[in-house]
C-alpha atoms as a PDB file:
ATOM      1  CA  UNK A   1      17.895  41.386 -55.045  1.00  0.00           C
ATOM      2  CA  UNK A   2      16.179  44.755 -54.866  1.00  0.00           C
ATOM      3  CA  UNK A   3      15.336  46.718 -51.580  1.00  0.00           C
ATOM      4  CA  UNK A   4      11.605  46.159 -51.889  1.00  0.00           C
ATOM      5  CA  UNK A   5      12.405  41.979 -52.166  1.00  0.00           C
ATOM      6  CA  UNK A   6      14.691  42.079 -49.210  1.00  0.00           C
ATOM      7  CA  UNK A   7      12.382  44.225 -47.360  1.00  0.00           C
ATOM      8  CA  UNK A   8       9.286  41.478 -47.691  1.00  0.00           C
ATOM      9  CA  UNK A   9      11.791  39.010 -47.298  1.00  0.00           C
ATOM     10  CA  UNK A  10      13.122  40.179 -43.852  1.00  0.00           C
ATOM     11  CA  UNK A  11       9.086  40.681 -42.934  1.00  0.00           C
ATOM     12  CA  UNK A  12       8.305  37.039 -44.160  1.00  0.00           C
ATOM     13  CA  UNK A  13      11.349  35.920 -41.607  1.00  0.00           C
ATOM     14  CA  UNK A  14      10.369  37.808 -38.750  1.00  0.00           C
ATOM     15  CA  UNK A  15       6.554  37.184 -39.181  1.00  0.00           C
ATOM     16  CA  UNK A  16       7.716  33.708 -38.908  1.00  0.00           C
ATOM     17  CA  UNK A  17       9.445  33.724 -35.893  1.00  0.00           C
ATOM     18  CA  UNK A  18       6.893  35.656 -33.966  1.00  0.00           C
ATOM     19  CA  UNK A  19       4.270  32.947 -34.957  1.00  0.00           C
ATOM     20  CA  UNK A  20       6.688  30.180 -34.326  1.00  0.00           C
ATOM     21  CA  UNK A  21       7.235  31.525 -30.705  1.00  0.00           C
ATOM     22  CA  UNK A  22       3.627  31.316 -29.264  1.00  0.00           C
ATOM     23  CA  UNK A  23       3.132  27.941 -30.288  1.00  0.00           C
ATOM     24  CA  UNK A  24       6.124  26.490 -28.790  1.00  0.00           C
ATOM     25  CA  UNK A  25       6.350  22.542 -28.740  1.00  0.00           C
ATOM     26  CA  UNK A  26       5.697  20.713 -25.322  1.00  0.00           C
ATOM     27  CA  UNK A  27       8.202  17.763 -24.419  1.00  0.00           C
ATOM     28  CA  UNK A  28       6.877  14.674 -25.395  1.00  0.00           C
ATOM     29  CA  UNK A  29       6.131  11.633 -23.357  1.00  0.00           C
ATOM     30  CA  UNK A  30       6.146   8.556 -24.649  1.00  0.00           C
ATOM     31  CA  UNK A  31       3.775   5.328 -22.918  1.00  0.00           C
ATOM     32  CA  UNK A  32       4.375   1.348 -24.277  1.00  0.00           C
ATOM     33  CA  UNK A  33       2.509  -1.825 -23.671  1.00  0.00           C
ATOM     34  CA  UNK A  34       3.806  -4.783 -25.200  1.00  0.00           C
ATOM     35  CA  UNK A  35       4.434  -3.763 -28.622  1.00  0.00           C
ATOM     36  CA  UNK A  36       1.876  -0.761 -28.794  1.00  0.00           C
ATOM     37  CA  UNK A  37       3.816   2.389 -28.568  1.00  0.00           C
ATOM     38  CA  UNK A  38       2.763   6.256 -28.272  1.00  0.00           C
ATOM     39  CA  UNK A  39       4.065   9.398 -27.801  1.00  0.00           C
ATOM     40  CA  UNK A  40       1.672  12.085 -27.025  1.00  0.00           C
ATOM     41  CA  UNK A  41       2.195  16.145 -25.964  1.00  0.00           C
ATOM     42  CA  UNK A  42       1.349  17.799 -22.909  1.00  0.00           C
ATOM     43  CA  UNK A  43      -2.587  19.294 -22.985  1.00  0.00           C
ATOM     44  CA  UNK A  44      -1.364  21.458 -19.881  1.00  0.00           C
ATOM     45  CA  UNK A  45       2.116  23.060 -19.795  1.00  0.00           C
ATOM     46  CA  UNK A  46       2.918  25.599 -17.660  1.00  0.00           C
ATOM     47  CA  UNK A  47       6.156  27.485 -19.167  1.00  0.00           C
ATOM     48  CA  UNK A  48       9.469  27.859 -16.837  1.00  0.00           C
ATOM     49  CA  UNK A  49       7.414  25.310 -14.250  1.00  0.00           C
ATOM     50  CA  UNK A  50       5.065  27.915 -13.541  1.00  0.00           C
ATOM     51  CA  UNK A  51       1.775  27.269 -10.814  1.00  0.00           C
ATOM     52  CA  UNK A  52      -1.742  27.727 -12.918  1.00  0.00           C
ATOM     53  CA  UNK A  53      -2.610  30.658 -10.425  1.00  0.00           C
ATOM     54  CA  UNK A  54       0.526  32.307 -12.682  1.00  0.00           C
ATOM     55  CA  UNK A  55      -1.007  32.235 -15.509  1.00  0.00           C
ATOM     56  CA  UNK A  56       1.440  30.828 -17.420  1.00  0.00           C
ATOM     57  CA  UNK A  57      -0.499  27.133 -17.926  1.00  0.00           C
ATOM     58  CA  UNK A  58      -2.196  27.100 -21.336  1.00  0.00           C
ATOM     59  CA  UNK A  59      -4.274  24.323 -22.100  1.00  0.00           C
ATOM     60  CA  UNK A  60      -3.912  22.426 -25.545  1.00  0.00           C
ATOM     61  CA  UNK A  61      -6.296  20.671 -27.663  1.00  0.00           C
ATOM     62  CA  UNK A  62      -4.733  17.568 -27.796  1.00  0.00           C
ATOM     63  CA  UNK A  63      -6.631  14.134 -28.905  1.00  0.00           C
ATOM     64  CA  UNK A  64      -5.473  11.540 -26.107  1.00  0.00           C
ATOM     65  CA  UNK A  65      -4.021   8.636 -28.213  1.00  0.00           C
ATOM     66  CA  UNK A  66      -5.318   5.173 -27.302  1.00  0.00           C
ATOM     67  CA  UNK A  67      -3.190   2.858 -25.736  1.00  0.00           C
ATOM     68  CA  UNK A  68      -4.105  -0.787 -26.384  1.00  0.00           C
ATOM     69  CA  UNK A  69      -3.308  -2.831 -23.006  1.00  0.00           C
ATOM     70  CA  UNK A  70      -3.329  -6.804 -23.530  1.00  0.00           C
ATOM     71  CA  UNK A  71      -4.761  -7.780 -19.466  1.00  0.00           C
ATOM     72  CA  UNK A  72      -1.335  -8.946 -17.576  1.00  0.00           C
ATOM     73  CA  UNK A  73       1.169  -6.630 -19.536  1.00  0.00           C
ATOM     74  CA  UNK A  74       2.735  -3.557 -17.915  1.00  0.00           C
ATOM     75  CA  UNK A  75       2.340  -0.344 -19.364  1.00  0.00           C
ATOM     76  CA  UNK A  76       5.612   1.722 -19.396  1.00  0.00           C
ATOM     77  CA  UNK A  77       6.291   5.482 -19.204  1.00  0.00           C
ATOM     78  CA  UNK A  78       9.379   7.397 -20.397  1.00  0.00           C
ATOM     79  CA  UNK A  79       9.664  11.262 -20.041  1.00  0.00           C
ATOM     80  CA  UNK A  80      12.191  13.727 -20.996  1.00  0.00           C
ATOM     81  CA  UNK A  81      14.668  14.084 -18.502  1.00  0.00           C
ATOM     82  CA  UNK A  82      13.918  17.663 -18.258  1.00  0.00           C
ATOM     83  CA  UNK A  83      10.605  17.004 -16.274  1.00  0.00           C
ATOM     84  CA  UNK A  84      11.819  14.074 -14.534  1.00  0.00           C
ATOM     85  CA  UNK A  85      14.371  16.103 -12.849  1.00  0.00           C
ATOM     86  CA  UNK A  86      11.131  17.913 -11.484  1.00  0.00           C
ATOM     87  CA  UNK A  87       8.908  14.835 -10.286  1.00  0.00           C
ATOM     88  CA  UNK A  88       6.243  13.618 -11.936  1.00  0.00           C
ATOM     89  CA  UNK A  89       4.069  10.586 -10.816  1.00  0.00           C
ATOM     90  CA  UNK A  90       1.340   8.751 -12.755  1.00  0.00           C
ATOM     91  CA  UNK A  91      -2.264   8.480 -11.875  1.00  0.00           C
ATOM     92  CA  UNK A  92      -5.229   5.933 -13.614  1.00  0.00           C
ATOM     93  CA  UNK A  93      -8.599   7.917 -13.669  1.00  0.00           C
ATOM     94  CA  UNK A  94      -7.038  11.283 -11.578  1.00  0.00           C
ATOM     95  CA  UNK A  95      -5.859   8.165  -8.922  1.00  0.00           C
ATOM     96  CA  UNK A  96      -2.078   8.126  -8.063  1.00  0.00           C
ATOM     97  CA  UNK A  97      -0.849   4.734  -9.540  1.00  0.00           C
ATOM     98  CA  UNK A  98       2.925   5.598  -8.625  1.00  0.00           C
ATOM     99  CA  UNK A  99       4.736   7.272  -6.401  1.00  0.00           C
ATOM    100  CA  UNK A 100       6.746  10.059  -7.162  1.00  0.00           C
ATOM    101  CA  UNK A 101       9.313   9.953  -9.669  1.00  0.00           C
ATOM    102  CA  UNK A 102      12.915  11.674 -10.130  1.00  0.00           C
ATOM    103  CA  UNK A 103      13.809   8.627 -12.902  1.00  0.00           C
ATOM    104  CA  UNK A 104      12.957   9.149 -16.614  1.00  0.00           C
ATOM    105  CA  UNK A 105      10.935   5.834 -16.731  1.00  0.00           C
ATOM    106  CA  UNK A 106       8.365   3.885 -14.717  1.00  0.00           C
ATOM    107  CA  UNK A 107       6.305   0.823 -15.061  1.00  0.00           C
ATOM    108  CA  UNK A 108       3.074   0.613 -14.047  1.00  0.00           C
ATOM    109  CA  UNK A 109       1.429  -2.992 -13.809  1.00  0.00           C
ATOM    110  CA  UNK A 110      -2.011  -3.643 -15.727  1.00  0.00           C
ATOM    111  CA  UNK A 111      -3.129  -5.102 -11.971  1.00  0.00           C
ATOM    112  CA  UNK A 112      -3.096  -1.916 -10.721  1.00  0.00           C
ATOM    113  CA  UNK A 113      -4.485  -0.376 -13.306  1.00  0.00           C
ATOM    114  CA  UNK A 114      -6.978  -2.792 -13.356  1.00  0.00           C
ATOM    115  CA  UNK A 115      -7.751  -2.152  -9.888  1.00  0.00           C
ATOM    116  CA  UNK A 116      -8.474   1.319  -9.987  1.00  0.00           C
ATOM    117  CA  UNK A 117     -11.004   0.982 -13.354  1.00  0.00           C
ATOM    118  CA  UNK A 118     -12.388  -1.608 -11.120  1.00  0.00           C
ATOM    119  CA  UNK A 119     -12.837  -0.237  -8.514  1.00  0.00           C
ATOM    120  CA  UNK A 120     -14.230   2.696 -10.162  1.00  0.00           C
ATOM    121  CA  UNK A 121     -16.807   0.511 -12.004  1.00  0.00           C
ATOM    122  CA  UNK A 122     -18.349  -1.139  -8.737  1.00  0.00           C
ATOM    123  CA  UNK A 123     -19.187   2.971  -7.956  1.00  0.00           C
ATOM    124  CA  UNK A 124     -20.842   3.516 -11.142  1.00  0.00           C
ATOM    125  CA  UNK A 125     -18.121   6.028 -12.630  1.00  0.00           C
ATOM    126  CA  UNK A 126     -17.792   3.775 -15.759  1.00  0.00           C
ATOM    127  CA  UNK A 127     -14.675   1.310 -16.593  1.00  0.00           C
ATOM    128  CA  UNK A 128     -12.871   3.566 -19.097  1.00  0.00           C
ATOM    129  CA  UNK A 129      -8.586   4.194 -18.018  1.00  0.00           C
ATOM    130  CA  UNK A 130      -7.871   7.394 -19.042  1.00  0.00           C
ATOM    131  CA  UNK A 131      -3.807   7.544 -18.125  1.00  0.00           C
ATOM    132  CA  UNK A 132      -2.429  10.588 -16.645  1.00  0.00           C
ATOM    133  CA  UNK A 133       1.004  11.845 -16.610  1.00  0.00           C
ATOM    134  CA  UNK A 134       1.905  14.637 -14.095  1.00  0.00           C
ATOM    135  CA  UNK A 135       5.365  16.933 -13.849  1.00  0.00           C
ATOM    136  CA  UNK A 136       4.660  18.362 -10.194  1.00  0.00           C
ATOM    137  CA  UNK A 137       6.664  21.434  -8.924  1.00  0.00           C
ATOM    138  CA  UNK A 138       7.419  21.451  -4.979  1.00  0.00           C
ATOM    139  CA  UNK A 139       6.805  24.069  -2.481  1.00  0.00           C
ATOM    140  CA  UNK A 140       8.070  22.830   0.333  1.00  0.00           C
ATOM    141  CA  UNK A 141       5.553  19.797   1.143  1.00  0.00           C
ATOM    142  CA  UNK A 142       2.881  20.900  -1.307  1.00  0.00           C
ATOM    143  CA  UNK A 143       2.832  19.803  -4.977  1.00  0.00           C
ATOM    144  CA  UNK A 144       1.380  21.420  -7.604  1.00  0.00           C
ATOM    145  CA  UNK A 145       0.403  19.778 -10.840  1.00  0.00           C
ATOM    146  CA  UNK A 146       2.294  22.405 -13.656  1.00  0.00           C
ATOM    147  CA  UNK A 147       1.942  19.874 -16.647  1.00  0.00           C
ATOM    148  CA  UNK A 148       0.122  17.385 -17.842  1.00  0.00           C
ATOM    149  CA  UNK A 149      -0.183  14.169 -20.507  1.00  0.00           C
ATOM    150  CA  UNK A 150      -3.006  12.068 -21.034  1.00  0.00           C
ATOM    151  CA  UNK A 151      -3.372   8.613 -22.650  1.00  0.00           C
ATOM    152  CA  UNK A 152      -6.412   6.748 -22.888  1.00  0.00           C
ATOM    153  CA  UNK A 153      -6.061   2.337 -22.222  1.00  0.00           C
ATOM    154  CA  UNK A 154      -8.157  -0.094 -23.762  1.00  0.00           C
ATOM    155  CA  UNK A 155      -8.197  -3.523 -23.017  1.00  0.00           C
ATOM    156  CA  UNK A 156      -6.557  -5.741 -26.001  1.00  0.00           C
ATOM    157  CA  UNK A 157      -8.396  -8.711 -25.960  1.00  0.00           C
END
C-alpha cells in the first residue's frame, strides 16, 4: 500500500470516529402490552446524568412509536439497568403513573392509565396517552428530569 493510500485511509478512519462520537446511541427502553412490543430511544438525554441548565441535554428527533393497549391489559416497562440505578418513574400525559423506581421493570395497569386520559378528557385536553419515561437525578429532595422516552397508547379494540 503506498503512503498516499494509507494516508486517506488513516483520514477515512479518523473522520469516522469523530462523526461516530457526536451521535452517540441513547439506551433503549423497551414498553409491552400483551403481545405488542417496542423499544424506542431517549428524545432527551442528558450525557454523564447531567441537569438541562448544564447544557449537556440534547434533544432528539425521535418518532414516538405507538403502543397498541387492548382496555384491561397492563402495559410493562423495562429499562437498562444503567438508568434504573438512577430512578426513573413513569408518567401518562406529563402525570406520574408510578412511583419512583430503582428496579429495571414496572407495570403500569391500563386502569390507571385509563384514568388519567379520562380524566383529562372530562377537561377538554383531548383523550390521546402519550407515555412518558423519566431517568431523574437527585439533589437532595429535588429531582430533576435528565432523560426522557416517549411512547404513544392507543386503545386496541
Amino acid at each position: 500500500m503506498t503512503a498516499r493510500r494509507l494516508a486517506a485511509a488513516a483520514s477515512a478512519t479518523v473522520a469516522l470516529v469523530v462523526l461516530t462520537g457526536c451521535q452517540q446511541p441513547t439506551p433503549k427502553v423497551t414498553v409491552r402490552s400483551d403481545r405488542a412490543v417496542v423499544t424506542v430511544d431517549a428524545e432527551r438525554w442528558c450525557k454523564d446524568n447531567k441537569v438541562p441548565a448544564d447544557g449537556q441535554c440534547p434533544q432528539r428527533a425521535v418518532n414516538a412509536p405507538v403502543l397498541n393497549v387492548a382496555p384491561g391489559t397492563r402495559v410493562t416497562v423495562d429499562v437498562p439497568r444503567a438508568v434504573a440505578h438512577q430512578g426513573w418513574l413513569v408518567a401518562i400525559n406529563g402525570q406520574q403513573v408510578s412511583n419512583l423506581q430503582k428496579d429495571h421493570f414496572v407495570a403500569v395497569t391500563a386502569d390507571a392509565i385509563a384514568q388519567v386520559v379520562q380524566a383529562q378528557a372530562a377537561q377538554g385536553q383531548g383523550g390521546l396517552a402519550q407515555m412518558q419515561i423519566v431517568r431523574l437525578r437527585a439533589d437532595g429532595d429535588k429531582l430533576t428530569p435528565t432523560a426522557q422516552w416517549r411512547v404513544v397508547l392507543a386503545q386496541k379494540d
